[in-house]
C-alpha atoms as a PDB file:
ATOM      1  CA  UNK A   1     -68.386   4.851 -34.619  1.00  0.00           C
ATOM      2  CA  UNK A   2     -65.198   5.915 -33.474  1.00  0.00           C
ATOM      3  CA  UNK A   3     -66.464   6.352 -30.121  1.00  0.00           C
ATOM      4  CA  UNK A   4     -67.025   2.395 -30.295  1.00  0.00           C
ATOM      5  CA  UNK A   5     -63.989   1.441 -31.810  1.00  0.00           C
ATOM      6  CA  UNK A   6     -62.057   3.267 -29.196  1.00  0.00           C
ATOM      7  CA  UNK A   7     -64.506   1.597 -25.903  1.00  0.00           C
ATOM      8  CA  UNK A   8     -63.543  -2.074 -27.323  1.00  0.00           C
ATOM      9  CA  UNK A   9     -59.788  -0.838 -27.290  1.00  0.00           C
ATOM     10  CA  UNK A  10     -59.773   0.192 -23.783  1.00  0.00           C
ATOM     11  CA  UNK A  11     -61.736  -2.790 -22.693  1.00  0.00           C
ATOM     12  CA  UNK A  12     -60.164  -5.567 -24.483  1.00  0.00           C
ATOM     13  CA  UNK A  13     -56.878  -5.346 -22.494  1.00  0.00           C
ATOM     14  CA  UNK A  14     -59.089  -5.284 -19.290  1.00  0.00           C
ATOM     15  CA  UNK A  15     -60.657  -9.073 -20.785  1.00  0.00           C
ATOM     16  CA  UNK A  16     -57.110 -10.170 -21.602  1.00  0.00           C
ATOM     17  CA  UNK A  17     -55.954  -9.473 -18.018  1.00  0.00           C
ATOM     18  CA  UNK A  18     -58.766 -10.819 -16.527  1.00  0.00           C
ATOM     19  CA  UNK A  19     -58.793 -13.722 -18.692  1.00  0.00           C
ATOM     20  CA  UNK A  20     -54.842 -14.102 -17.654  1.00  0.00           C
ATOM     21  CA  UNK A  21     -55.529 -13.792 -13.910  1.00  0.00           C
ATOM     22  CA  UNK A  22     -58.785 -16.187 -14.309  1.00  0.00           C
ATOM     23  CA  UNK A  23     -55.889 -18.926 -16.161  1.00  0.00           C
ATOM     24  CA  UNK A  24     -53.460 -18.637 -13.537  1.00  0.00           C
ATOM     25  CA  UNK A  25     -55.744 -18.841 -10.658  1.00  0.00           C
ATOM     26  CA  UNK A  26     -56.776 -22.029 -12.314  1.00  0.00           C
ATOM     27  CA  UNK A  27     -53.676 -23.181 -12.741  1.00  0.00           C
ATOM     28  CA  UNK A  28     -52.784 -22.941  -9.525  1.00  0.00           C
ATOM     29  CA  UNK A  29     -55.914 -24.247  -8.259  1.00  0.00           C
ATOM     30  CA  UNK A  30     -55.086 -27.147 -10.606  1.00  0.00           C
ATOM     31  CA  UNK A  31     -51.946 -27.787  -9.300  1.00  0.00           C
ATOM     32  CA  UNK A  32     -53.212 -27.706  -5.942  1.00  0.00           C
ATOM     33  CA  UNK A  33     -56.228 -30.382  -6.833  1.00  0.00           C
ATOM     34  CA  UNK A  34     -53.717 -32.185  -8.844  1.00  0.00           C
ATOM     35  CA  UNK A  35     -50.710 -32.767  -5.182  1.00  0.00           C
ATOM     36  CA  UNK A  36     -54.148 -33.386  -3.487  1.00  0.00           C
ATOM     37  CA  UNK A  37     -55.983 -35.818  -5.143  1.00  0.00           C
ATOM     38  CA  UNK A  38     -54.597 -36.667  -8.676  1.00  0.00           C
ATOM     39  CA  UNK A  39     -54.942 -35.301 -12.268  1.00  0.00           C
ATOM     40  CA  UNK A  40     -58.398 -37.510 -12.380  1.00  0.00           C
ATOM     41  CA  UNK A  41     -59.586 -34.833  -9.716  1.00  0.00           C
ATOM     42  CA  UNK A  42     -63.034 -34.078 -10.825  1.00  0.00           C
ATOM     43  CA  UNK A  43     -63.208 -30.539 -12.639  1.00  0.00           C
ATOM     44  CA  UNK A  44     -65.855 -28.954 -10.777  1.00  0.00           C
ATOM     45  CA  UNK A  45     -63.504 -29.618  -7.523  1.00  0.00           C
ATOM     46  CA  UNK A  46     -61.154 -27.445  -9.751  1.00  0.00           C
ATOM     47  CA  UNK A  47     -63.352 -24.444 -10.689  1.00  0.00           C
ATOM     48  CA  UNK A  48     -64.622 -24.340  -6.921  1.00  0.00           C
ATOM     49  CA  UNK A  49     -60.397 -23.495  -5.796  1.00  0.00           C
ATOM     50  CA  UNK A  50     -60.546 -21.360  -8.385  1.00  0.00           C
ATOM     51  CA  UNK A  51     -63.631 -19.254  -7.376  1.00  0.00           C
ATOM     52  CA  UNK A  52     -64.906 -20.481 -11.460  1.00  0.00           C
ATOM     53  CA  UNK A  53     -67.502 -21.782 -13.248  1.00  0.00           C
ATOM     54  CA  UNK A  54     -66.967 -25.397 -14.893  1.00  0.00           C
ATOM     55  CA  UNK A  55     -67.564 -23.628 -18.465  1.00  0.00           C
ATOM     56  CA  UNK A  56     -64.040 -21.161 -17.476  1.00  0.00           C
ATOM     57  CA  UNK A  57     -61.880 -24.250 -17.083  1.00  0.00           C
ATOM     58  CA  UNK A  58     -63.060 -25.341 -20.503  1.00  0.00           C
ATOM     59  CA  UNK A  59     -62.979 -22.392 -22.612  1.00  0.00           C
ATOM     60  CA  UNK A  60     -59.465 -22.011 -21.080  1.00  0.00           C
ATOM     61  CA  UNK A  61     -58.440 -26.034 -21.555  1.00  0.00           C
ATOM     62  CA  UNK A  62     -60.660 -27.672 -23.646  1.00  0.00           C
ATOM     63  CA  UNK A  63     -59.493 -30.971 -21.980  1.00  0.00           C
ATOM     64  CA  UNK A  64     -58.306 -32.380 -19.505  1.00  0.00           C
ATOM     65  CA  UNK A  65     -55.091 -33.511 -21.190  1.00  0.00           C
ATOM     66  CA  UNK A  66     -55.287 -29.744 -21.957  1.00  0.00           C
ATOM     67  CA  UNK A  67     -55.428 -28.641 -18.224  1.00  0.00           C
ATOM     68  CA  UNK A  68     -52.283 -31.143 -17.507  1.00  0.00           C
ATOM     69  CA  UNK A  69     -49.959 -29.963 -19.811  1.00  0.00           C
ATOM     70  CA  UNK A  70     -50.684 -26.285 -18.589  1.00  0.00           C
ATOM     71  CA  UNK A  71     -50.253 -27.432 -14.946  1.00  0.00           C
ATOM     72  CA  UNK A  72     -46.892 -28.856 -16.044  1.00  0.00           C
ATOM     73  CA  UNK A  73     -45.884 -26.035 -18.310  1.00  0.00           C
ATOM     74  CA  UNK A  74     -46.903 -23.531 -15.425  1.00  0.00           C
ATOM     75  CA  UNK A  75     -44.620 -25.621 -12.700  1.00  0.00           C
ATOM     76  CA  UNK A  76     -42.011 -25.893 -14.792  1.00  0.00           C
ATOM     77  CA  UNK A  77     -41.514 -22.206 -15.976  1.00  0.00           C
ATOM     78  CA  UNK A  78     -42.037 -21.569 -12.349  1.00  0.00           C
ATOM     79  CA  UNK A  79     -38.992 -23.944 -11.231  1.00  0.00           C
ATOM     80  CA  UNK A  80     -37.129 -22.160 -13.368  1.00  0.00           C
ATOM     81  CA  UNK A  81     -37.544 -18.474 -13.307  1.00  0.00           C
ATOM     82  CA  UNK A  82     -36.602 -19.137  -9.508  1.00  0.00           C
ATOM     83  CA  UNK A  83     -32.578 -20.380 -10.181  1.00  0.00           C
ATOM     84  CA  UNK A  84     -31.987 -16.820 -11.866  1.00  0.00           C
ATOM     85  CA  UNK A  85     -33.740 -15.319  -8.910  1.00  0.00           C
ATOM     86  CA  UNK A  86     -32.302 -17.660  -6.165  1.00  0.00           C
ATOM     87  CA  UNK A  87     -28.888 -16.669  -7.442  1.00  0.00           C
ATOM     88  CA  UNK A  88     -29.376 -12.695  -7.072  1.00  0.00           C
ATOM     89  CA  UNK A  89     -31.050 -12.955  -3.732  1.00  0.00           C
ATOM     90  CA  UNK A  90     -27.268 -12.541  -2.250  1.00  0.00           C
ATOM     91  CA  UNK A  91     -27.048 -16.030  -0.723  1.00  0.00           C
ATOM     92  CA  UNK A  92     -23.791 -18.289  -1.363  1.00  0.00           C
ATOM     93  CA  UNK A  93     -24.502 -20.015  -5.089  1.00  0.00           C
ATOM     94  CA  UNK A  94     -23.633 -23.569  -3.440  1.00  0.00           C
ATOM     95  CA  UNK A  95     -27.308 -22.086  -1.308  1.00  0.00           C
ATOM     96  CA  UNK A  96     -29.141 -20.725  -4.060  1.00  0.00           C
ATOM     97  CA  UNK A  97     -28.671 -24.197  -5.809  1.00  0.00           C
ATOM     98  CA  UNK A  98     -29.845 -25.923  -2.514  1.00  0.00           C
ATOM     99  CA  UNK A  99     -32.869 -24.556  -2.338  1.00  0.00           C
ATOM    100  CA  UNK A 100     -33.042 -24.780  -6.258  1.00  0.00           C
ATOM    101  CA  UNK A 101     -33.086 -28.167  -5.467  1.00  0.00           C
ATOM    102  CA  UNK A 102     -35.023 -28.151  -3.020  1.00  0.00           C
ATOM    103  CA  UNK A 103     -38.017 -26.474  -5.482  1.00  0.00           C
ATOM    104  CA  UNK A 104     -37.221 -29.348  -8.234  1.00  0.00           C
ATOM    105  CA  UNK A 105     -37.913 -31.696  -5.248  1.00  0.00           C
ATOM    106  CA  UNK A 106     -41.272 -30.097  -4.439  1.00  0.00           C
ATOM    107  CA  UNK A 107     -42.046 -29.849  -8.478  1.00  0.00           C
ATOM    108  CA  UNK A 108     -40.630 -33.943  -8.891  1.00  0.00           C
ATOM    109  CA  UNK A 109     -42.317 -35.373  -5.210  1.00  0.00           C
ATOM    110  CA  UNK A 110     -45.867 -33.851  -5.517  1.00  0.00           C
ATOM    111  CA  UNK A 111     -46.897 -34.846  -9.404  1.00  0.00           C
ATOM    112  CA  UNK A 112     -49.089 -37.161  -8.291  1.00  0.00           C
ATOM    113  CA  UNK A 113     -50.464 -39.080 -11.457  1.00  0.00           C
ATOM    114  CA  UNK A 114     -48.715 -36.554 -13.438  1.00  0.00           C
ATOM    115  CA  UNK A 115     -45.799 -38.960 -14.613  1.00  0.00           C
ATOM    116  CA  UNK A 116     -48.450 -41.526 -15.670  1.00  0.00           C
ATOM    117  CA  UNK A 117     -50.557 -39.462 -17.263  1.00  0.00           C
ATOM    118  CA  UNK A 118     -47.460 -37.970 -19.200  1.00  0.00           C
ATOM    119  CA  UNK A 119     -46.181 -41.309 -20.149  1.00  0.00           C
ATOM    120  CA  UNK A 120     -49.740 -42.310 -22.112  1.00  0.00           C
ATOM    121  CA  UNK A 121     -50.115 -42.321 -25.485  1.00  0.00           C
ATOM    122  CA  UNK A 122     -51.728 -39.149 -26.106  1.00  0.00           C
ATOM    123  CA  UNK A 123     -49.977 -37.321 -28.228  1.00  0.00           C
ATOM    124  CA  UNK A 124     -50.665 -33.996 -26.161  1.00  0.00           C
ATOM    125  CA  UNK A 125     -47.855 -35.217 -23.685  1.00  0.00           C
ATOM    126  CA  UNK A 126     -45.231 -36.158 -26.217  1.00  0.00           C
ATOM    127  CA  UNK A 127     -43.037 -32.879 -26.167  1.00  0.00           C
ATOM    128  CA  UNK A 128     -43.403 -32.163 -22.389  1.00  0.00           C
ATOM    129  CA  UNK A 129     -40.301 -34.126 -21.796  1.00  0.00           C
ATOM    130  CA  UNK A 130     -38.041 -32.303 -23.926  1.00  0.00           C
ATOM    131  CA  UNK A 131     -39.548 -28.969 -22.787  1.00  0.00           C
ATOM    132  CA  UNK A 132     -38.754 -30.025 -19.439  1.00  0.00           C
ATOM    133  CA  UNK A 133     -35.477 -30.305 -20.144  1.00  0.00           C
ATOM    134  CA  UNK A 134     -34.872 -27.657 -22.044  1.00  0.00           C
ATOM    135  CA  UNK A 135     -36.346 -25.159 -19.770  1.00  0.00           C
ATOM    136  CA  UNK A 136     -34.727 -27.045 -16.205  1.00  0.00           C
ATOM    137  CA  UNK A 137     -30.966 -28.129 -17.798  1.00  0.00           C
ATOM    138  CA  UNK A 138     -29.639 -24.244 -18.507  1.00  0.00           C
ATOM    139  CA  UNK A 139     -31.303 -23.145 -15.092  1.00  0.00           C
ATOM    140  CA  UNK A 140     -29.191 -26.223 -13.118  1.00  0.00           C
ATOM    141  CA  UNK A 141     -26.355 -25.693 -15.170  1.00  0.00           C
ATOM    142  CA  UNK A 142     -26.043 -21.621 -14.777  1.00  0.00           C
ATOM    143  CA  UNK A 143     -26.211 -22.573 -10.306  1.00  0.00           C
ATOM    144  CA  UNK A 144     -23.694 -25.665 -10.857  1.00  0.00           C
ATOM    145  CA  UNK A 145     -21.431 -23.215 -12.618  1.00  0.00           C
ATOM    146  CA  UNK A 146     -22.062 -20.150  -9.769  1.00  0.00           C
ATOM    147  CA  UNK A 147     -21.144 -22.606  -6.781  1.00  0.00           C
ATOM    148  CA  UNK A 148     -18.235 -24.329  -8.594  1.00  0.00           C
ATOM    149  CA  UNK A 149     -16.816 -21.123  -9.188  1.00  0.00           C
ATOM    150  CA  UNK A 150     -17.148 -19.587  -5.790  1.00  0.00           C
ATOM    151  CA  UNK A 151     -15.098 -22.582  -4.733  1.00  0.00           C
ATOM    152  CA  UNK A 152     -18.496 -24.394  -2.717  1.00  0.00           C
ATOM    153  CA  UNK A 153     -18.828 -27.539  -5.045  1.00  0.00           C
ATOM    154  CA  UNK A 154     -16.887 -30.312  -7.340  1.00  0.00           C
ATOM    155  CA  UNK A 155     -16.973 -28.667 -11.048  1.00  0.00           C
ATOM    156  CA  UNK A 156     -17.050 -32.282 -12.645  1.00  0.00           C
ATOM    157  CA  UNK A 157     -20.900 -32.373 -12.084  1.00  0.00           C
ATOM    158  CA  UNK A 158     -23.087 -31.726 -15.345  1.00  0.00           C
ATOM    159  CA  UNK A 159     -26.807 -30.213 -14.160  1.00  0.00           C
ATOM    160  CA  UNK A 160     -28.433 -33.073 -16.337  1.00  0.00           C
ATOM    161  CA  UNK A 161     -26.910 -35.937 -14.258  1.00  0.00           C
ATOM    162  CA  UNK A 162     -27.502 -34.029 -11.567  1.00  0.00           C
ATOM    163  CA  UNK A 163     -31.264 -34.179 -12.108  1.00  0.00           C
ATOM    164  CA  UNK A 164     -31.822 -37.039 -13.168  1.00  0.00           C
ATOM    165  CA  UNK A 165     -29.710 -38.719  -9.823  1.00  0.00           C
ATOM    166  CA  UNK A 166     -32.319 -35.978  -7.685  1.00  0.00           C
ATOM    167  CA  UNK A 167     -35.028 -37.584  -9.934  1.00  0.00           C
ATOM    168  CA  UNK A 168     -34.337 -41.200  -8.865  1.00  0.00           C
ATOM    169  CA  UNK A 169     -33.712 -40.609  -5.257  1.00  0.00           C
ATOM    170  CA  UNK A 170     -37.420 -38.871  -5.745  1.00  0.00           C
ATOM    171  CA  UNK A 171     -39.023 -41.956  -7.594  1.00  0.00           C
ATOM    172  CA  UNK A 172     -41.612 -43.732  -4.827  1.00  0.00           C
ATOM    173  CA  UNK A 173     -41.498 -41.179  -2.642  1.00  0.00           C
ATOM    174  CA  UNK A 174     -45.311 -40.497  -1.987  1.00  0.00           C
ATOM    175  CA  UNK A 175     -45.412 -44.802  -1.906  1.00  0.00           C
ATOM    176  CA  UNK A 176     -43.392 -45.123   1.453  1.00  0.00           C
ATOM    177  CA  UNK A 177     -43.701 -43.039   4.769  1.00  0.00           C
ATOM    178  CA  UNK A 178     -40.356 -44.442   5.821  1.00  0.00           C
ATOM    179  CA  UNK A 179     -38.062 -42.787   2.864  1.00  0.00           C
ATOM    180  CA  UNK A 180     -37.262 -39.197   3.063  1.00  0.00           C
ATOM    181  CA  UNK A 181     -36.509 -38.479  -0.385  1.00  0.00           C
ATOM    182  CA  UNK A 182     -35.208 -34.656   0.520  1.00  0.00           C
ATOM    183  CA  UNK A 183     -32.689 -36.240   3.184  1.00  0.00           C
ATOM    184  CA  UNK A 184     -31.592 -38.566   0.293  1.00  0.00           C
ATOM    185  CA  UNK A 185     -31.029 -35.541  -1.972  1.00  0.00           C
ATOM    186  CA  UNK A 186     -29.633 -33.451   1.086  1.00  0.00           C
ATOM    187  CA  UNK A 187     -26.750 -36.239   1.602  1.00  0.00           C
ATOM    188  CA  UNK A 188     -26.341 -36.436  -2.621  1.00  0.00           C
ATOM    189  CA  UNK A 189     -25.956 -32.518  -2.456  1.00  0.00           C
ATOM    190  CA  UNK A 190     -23.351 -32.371   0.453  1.00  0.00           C
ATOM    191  CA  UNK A 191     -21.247 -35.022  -1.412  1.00  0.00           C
ATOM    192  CA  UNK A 192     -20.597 -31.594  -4.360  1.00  0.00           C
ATOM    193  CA  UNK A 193     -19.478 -29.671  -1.547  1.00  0.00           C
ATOM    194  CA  UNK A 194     -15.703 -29.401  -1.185  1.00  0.00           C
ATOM    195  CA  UNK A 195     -15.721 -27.846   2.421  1.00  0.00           C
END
């Protein structure tokens, strides 16, 4: 018996790393479906990115609605885990917030049927706003405060208003060849600089 017990120990965390490596790749696959095609992508289009079955997607996310708020969550912890690391990488911070920006652009330009789907009714989507801010604000606010101390930007900038102008200048995007939403944000971004 102890023989046993000790086999399921030593293969469990195997399972839980597969099963972690199975949820990103499907994430990601997601996410890729999702800038493609829309979040009404059929699932099976899904699980074929991913190299999975159609039964892996749903014992991960039950739902759909399921599958888009991990999509989001995924994007959005990835937007921000790259400020902290954009910052060390040794570039000015007035750069590391540029390309910051430039990420948040990617995350806000390619959602495609994500904002609708997040403003339904379903109550699955109701706290996705707030965790977006909470998890982008601190990460724009720690760059804004690296570049206005290094003397590259205006310090009278706070990160939320900062978003939310990138956010509007992003709004339509996909809807009109003609408007470059990154050289909008480009010319909002050289208006912090003080050089």
């Amino acid at each position: 018996m102890a023989g046993t017990g000790s086999g399921s120990e030593s293969s469990a965390p195997r399972k839980r790393a597969d099963a972690r490596r199975n949820e990103q790749s499907l994430l990601e696959a997601a996410a890729e479906a999702f800038i493609a095609s829309g979040v009404d992508v059929p699932v099976r289009e899904i699980a074929g990115k991913a190299g999975v079955g159609v039964g892996t997607i749903y014992r991960h996310f039950p739902t759909r609605a399921a599958l888009i708020v991990a999509v989001y969550r995924h994007q959005v912890e990835a937007c921000a885990e790259a400020g902290p690391a954009l910052l060390a990488s040794g570039d000015s911070p007035c750069t590391a917030l540029a390309r910051w920006i430039d990420l948040f652009v990617d995350f806000l330009v390619t959602k495609h049927g994500l904002a609708e789907a997040l403003q339904s009714d379903d109550a699955t989507f109701v706290t996705l706003h707030a965790y977006f801010i909470d998890r982008l604000v601190p990460v724009c606010a720690e760059l804004l405060a690296a570049a206005a101390e290094a003397g590259e930007i205006r310090s009278d900038i706070e990160a939320l208003e900062l978003m939310r102008g990138v956010g509007n200048l992003c709004i339509g995007a996909d809807k009109d060849p003609r408007y470059d939403a990154r050289r909008m944000v480009g010319l909002l971004l050289a208006g912090l600089r003080l050089h």
